[in-house]
C-alpha atoms as a PDB file:
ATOM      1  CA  UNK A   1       4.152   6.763  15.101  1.00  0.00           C
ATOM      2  CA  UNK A   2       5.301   3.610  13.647  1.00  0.00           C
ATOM      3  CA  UNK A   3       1.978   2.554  12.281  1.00  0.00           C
ATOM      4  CA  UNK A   4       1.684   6.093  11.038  1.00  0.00           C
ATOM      5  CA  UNK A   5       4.453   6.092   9.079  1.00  0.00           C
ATOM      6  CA  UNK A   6       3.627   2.114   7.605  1.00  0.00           C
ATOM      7  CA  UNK A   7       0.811   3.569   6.653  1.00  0.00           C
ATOM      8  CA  UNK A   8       2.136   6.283   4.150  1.00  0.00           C
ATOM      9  CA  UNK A   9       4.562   3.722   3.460  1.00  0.00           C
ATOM     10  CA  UNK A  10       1.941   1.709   2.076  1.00  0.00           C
ATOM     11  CA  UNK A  11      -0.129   4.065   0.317  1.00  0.00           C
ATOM     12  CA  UNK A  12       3.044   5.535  -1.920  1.00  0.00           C
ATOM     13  CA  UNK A  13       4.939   2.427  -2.227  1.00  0.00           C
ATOM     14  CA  UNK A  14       1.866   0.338  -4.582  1.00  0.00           C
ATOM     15  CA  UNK A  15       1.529   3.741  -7.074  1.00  0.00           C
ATOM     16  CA  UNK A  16       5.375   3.865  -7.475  1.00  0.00           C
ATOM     17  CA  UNK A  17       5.915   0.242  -8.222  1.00  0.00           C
ATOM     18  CA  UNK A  18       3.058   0.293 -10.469  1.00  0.00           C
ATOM     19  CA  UNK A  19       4.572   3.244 -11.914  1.00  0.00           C
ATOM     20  CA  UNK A  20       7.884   1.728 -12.323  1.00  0.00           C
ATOM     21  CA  UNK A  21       6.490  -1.473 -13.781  1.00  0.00           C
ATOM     22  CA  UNK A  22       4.124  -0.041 -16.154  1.00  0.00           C
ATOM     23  CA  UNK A  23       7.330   2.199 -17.725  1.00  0.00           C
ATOM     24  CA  UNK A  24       9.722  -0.978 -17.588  1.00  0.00           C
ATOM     25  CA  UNK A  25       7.402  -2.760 -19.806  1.00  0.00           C
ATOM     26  CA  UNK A  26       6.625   0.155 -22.329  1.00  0.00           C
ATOM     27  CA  UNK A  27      10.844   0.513 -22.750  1.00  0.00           C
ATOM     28  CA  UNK A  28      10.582  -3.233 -23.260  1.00  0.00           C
ATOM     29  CA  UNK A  29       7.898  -3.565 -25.208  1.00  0.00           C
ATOM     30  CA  UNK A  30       8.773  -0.475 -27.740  1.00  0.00           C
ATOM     31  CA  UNK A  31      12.262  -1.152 -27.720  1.00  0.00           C
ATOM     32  CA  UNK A  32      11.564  -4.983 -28.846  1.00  0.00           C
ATOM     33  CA  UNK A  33       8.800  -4.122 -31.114  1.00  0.00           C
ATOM     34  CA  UNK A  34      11.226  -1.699 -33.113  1.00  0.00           C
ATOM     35  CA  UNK A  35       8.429   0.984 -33.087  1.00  0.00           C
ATOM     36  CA  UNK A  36      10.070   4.086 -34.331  1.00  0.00           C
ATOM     37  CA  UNK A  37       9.470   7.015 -32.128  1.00  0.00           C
ATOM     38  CA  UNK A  38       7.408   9.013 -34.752  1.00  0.00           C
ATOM     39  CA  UNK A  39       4.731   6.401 -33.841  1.00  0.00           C
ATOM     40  CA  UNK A  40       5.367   5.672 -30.214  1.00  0.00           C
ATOM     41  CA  UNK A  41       8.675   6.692 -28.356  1.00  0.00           C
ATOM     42  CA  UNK A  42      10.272   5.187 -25.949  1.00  0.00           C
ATOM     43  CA  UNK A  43      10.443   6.723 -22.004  1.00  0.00           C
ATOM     44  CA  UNK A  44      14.222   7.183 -22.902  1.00  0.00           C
ATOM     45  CA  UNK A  45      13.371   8.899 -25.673  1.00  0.00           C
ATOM     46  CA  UNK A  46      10.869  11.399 -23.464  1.00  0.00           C
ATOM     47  CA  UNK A  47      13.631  12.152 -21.207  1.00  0.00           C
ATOM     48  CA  UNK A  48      16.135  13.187 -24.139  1.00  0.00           C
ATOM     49  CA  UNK A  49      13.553  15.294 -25.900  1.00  0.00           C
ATOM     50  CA  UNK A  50      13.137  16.955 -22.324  1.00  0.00           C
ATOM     51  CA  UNK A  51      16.618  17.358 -22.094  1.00  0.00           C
ATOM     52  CA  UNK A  52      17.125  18.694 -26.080  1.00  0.00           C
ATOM     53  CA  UNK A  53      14.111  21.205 -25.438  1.00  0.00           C
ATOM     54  CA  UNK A  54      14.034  21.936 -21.713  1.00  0.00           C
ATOM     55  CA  UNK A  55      13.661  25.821 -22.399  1.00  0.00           C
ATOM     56  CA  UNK A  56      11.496  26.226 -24.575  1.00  0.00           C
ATOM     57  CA  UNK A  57       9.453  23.618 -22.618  1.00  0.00           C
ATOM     58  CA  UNK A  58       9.661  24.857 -19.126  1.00  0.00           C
ATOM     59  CA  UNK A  59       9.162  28.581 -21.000  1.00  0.00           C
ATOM     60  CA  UNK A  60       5.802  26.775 -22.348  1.00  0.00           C
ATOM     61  CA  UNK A  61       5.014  25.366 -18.515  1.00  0.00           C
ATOM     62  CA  UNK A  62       5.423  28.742 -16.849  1.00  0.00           C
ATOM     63  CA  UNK A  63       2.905  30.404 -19.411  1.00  0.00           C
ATOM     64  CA  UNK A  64       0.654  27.973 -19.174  1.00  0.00           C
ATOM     65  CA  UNK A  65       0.934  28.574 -15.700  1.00  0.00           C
ATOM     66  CA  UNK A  66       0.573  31.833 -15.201  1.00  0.00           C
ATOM     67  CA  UNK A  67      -2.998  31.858 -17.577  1.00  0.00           C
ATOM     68  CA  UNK A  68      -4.167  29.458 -15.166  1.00  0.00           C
ATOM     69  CA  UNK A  69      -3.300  31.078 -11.962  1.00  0.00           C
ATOM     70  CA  UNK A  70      -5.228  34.040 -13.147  1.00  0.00           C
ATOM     71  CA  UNK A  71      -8.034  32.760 -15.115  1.00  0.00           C
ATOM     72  CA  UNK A  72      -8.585  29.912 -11.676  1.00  0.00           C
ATOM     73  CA  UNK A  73      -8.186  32.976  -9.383  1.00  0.00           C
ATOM     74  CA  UNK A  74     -10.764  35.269 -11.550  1.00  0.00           C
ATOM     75  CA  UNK A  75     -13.303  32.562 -11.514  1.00  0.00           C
ATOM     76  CA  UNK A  76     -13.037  32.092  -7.629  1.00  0.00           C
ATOM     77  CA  UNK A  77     -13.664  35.821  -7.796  1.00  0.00           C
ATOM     78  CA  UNK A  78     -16.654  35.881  -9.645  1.00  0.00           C
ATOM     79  CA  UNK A  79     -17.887  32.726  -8.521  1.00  0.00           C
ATOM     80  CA  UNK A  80     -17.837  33.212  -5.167  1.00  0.00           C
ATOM     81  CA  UNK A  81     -19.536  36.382  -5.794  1.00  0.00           C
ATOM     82  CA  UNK A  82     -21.738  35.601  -8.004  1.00  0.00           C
ATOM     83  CA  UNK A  83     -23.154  32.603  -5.823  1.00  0.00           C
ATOM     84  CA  UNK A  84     -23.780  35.244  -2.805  1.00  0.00           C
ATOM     85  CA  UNK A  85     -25.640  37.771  -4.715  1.00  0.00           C
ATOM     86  CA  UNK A  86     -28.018  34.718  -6.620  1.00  0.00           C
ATOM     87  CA  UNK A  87     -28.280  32.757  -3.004  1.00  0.00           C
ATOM     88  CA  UNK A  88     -29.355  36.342  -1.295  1.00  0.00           C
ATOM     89  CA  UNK A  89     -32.285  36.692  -3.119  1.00  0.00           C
ATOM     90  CA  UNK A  90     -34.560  33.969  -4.425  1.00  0.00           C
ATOM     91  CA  UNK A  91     -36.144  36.136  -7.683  1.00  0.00           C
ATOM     92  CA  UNK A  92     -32.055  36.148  -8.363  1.00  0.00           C
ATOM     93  CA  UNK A  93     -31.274  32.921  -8.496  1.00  0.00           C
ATOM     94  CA  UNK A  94     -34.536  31.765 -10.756  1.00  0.00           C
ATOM     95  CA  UNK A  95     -34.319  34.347 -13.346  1.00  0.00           C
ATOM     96  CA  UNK A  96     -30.050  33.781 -13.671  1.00  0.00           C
ATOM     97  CA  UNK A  97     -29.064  30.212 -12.415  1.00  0.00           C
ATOM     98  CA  UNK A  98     -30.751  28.987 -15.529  1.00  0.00           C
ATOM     99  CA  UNK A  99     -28.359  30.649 -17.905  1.00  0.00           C
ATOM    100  CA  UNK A 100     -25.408  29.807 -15.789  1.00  0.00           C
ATOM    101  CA  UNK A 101     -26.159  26.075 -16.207  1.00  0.00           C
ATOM    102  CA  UNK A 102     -26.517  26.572 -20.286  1.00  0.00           C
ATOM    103  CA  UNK A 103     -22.808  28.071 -20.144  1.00  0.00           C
ATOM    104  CA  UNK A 104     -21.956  25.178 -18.372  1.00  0.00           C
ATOM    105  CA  UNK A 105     -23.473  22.826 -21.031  1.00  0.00           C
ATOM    106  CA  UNK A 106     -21.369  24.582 -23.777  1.00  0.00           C
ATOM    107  CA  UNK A 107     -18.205  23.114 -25.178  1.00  0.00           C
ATOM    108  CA  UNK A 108     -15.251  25.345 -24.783  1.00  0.00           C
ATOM    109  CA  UNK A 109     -13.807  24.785 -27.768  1.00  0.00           C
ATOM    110  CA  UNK A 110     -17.285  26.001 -29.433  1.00  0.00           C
ATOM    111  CA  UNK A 111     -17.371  29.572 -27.938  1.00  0.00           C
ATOM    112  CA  UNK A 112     -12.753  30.071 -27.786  1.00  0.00           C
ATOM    113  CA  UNK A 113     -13.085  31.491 -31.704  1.00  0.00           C
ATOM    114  CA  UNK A 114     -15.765  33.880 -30.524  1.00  0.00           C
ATOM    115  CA  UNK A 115     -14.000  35.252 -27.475  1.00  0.00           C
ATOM    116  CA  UNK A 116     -10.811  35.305 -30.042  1.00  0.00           C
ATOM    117  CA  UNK A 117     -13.044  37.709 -32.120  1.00  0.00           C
ATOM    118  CA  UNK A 118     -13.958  39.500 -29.526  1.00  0.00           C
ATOM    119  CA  UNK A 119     -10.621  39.880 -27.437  1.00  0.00           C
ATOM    120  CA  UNK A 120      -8.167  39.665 -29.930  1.00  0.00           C
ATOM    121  CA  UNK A 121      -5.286  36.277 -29.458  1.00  0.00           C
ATOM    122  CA  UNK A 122      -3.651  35.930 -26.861  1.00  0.00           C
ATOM    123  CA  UNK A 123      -2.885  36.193 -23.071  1.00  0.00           C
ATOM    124  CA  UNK A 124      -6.552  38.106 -22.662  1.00  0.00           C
ATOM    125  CA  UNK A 125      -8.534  35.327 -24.820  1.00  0.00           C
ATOM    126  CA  UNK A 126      -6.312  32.789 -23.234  1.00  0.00           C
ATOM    127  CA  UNK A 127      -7.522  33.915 -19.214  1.00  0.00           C
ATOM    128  CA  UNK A 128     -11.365  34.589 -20.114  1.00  0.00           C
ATOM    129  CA  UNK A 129     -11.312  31.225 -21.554  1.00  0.00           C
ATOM    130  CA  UNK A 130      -9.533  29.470 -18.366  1.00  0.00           C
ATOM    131  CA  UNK A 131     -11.941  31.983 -16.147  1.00  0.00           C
ATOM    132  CA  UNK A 132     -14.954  30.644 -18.409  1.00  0.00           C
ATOM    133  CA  UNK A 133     -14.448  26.701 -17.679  1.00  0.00           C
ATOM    134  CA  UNK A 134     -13.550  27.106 -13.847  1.00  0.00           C
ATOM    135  CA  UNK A 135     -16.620  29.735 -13.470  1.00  0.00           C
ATOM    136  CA  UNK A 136     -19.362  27.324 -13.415  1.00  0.00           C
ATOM    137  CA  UNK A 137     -18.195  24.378 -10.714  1.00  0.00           C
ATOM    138  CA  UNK A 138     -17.505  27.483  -8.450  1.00  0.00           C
ATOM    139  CA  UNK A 139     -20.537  29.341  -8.551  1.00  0.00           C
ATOM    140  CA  UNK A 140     -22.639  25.734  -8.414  1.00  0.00           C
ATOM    141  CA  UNK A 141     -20.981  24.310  -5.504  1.00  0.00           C
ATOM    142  CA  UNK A 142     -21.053  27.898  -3.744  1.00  0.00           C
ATOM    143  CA  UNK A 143     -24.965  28.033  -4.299  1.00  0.00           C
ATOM    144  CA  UNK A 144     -25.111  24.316  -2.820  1.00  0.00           C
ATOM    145  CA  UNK A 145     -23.332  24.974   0.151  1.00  0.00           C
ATOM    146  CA  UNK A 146     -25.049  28.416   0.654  1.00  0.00           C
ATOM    147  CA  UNK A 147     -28.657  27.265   0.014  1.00  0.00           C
ATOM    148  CA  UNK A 148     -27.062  23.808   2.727  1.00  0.00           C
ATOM    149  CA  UNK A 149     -27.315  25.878   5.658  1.00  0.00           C
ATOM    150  CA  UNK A 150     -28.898  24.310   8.594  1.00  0.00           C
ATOM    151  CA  UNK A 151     -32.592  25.963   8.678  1.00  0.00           C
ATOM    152  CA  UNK A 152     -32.422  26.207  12.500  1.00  0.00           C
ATOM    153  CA  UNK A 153     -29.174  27.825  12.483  1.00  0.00           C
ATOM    154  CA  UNK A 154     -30.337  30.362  10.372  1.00  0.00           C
ATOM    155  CA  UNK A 155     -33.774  30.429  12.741  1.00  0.00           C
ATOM    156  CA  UNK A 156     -31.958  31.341  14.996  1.00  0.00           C
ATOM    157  CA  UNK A 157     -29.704  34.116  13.780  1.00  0.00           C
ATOM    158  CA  UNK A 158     -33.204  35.503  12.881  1.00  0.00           C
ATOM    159  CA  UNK A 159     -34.624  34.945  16.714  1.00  0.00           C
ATOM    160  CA  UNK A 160     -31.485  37.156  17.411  1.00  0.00           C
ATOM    161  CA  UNK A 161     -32.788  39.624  14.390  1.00  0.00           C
ATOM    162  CA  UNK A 162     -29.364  39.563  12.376  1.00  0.00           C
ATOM    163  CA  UNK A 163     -29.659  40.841   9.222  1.00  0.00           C
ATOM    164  CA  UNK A 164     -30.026  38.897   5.941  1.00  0.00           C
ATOM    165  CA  UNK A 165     -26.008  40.277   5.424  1.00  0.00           C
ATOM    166  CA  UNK A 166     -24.831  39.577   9.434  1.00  0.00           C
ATOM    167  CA  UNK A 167     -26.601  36.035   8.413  1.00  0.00           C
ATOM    168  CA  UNK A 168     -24.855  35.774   5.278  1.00  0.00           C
ATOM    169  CA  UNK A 169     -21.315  36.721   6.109  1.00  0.00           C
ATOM    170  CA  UNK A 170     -21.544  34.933   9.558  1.00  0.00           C
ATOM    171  CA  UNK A 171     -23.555  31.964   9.320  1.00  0.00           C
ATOM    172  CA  UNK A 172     -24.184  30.995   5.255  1.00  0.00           C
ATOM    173  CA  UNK A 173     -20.542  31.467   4.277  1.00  0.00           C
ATOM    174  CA  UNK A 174     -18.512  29.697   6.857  1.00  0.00           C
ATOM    175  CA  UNK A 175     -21.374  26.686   6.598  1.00  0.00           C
ATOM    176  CA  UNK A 176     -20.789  26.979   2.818  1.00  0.00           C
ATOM    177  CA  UNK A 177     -16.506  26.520   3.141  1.00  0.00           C
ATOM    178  CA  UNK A 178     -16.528  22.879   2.410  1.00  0.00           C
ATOM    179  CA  UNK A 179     -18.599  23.512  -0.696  1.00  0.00           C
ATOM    180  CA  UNK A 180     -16.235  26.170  -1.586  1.00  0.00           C
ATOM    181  CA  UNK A 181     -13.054  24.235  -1.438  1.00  0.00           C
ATOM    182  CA  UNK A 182     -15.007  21.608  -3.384  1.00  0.00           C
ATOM    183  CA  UNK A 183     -15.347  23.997  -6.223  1.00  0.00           C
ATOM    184  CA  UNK A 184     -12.007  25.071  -6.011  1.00  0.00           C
ATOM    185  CA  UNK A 185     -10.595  21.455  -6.407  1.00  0.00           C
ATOM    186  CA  UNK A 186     -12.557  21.153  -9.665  1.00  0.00           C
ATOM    187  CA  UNK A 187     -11.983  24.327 -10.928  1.00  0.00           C
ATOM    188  CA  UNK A 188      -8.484  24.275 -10.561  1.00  0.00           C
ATOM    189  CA  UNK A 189      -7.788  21.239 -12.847  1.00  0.00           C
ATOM    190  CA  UNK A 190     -10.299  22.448 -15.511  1.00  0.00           C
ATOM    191  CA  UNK A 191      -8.734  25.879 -15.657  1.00  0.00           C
ATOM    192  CA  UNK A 192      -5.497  24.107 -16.769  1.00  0.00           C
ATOM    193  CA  UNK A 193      -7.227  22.479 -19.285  1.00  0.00           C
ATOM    194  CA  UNK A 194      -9.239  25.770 -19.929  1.00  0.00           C
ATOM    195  CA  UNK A 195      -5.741  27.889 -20.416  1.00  0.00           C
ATOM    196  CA  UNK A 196      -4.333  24.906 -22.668  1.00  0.00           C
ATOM    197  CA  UNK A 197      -7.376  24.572 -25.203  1.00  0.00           C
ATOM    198  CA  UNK A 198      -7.474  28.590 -25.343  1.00  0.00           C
ATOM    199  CA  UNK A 199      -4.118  28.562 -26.287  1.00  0.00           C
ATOM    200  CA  UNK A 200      -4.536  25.853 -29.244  1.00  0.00           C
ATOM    201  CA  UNK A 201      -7.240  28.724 -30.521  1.00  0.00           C
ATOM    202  CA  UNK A 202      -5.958  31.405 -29.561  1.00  0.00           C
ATOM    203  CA  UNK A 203      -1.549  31.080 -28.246  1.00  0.00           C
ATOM    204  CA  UNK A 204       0.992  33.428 -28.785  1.00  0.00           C
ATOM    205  CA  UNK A 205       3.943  31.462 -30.777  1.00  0.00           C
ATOM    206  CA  UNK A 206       7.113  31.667 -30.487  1.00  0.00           C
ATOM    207  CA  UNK A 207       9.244  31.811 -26.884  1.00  0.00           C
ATOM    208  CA  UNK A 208       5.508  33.352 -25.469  1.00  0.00           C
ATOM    209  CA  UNK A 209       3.480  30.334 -26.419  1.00  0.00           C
ATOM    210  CA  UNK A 210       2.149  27.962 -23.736  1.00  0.00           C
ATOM    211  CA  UNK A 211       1.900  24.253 -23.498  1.00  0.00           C
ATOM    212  CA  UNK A 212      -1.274  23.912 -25.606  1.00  0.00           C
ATOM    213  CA  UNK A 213       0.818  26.094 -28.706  1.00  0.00           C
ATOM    214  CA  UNK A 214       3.907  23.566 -28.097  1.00  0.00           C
ATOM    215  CA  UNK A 215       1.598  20.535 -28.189  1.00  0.00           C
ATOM    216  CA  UNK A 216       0.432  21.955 -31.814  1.00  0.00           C
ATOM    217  CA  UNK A 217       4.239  22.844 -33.364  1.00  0.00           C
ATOM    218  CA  UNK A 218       5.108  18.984 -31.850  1.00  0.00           C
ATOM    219  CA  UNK A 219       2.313  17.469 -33.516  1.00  0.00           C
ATOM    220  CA  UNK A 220       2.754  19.441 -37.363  1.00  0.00           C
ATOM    221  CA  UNK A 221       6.682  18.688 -37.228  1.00  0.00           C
ATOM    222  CA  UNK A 222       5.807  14.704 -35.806  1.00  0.00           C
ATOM    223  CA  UNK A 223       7.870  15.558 -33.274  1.00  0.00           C
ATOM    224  CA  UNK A 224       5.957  12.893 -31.298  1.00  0.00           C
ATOM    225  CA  UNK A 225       8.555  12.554 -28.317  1.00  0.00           C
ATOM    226  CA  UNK A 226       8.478  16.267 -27.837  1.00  0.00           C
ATOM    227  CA  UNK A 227       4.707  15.843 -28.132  1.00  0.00           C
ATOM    228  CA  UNK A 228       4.471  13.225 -25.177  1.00  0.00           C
ATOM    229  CA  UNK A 229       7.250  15.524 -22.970  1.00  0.00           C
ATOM    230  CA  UNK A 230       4.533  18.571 -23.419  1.00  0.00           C
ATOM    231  CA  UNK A 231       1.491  15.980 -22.278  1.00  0.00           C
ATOM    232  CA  UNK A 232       3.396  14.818 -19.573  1.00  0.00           C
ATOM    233  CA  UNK A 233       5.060  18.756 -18.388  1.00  0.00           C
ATOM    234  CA  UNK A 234       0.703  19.120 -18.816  1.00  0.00           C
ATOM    235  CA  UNK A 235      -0.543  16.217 -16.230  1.00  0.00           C
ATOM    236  CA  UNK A 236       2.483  17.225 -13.837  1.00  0.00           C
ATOM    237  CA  UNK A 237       1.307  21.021 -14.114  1.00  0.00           C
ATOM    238  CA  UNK A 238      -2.305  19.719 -13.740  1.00  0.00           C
ATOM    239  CA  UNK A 239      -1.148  17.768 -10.229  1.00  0.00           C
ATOM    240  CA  UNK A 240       0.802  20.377  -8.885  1.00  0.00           C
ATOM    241  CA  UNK A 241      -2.027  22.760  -9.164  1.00  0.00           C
ATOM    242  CA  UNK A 242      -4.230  20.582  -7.431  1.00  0.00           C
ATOM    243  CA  UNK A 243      -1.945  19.499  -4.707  1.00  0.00           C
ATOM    244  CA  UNK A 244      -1.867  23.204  -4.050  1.00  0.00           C
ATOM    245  CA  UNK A 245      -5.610  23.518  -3.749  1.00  0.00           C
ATOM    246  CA  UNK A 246      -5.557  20.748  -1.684  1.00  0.00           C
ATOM    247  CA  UNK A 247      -2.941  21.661   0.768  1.00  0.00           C
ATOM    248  CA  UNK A 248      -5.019  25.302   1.163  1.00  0.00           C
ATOM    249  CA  UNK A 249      -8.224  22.720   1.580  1.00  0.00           C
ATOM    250  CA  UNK A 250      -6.576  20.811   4.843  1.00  0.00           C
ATOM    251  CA  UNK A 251      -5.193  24.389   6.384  1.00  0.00           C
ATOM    252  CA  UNK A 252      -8.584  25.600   5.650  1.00  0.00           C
ATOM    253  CA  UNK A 253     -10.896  22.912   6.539  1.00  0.00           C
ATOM    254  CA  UNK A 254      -8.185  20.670   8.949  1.00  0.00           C
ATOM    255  CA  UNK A 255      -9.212  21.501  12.625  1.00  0.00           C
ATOM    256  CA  UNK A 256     -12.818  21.285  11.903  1.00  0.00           C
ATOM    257  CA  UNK A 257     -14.442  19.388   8.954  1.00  0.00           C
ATOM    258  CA  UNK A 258     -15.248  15.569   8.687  1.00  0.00           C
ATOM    259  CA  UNK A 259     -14.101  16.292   5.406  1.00  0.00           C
ATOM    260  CA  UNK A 260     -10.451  16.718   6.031  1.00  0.00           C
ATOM    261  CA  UNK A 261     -10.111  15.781   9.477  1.00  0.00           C
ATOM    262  CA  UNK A 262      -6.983  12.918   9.985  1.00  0.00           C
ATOM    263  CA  UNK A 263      -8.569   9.578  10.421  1.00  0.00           C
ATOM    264  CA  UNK A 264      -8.036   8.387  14.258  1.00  0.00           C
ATOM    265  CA  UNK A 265      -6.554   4.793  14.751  1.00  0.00           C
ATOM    266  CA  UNK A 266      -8.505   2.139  15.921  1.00  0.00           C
END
């Protein structure tokens, strides 16, 4: 138990003294330079602009929030789904899989005015766009880890003459899991990113806008410390999103997979 615990110990302790160093030094450094905080702020100066604007901000980090919960859980949806009916069927899978990989290649920020067009600004534009950038890692991964299925596991589901279904829902998906949680752990980090570029294009102002709409009013007012709070209340929202995943990963995947199996001591 004792070597568990040094163990965490050491793995958090070198992050949080790097941390604390590397913030030291930038209060230090700025502070001595005489910078003014148009052009860089100070951490202190981070904090206070957090503290002058915390409701508008944590208004912008629940909106932001909530595009991404739905837009991430949309394209686990049709990801998912979209992998089973390409992987059960061969002719599928060559005449679509192509396409899916050129929507993959395209910027986001080249096809947000079109969907803006098309769906009017915001909170619809906003999701489709999030859905659109966490689409493609889940359908990908999903077709890896279906078309990954041991060939003489699936022999022999077809010895025992299951169906191309009983073999799909019982044999291809469960093998397929790790692949799945894969694709969730990317797509949940791009769909943030998704839900803030969508709303630089396409945000709601006002109390309604998100994070990327409160980046945009910080930057045209060079309200830079403001602008740093909104990055930051951005990487933390990015984390926390992924932690989640990855929590859902080791209930998933804990009992059973290499993958997320605790490592025994030596």
């Amino acid at each position: 138990m004792n070597a568990i615990r040094s163990g965490k110990l050491w793995r958090i302790v070198p992050p949080v003294v790097a941390f604390v160093l590397f913030v030291g030094l930038w209060q230090l450094i700025v502070g001595q330079a005489g910078i003014p905080p148009y052009m860089l702020p100070k951490p202190t100066d981070i904090v206070a602009s957090v503290g002058d604007n915390w409701r508008s901000l944590f208004g912008s980090v629940y909106t932001t929030a909530l595009e991404t919960v739905i837009g991430f859980l949309l394209s686990v949806v049709g990801g998912v789904l979209g992998a089973i009916l390409l992987a059960s069927s061969k002719v599928i899978e060559r005449s679509v899989y192509p396409y899916a990989i050129v929507l993959q290649t395209i910027p986001i920020v080249a096809i947000a005015p079109i969907i803006v067009i098309w769906f009017d600004a915001g909170l619809r534009s906003i999701v489709i766009i999030a859905f659109l950038i966490g689409f493609c890692p889940m359908l990908s991964n999903t077709l890896i880890g279906l078309n990954s299925t041991d060939q003489h596991l699936k022999n022999l589901f077809r010895l025992y003459n299951a169906s191309k279904w009983q073999t799909m829902w019982k044999l291809r998906i469960p093998a397929a899991l790790p692949y799945i949680v894969g694709g969730l752990k990317i797509s949940c980090s791009l769909c943030v990113i998704g839900a803030i570029v969508g709303e630089y294009v396409a945000g709601v102002g006002g109390g309604q806008g998100g994070l990327g709409y409160a980046i945009t009013y910080a930057a045209m007012r060079i309200q830079t410390p403001y602008l740093f709070a909104c990055g930051l209340m951005a990487s933390l929202l990015g984390i926390a999103f992924y932690k989640l995943v990855n929590w859902f990963s080791r209930e998933l995947l804990g009992s059973w997979h290499e993958s997320e199996l605790a490592p025994e001591d030596d």
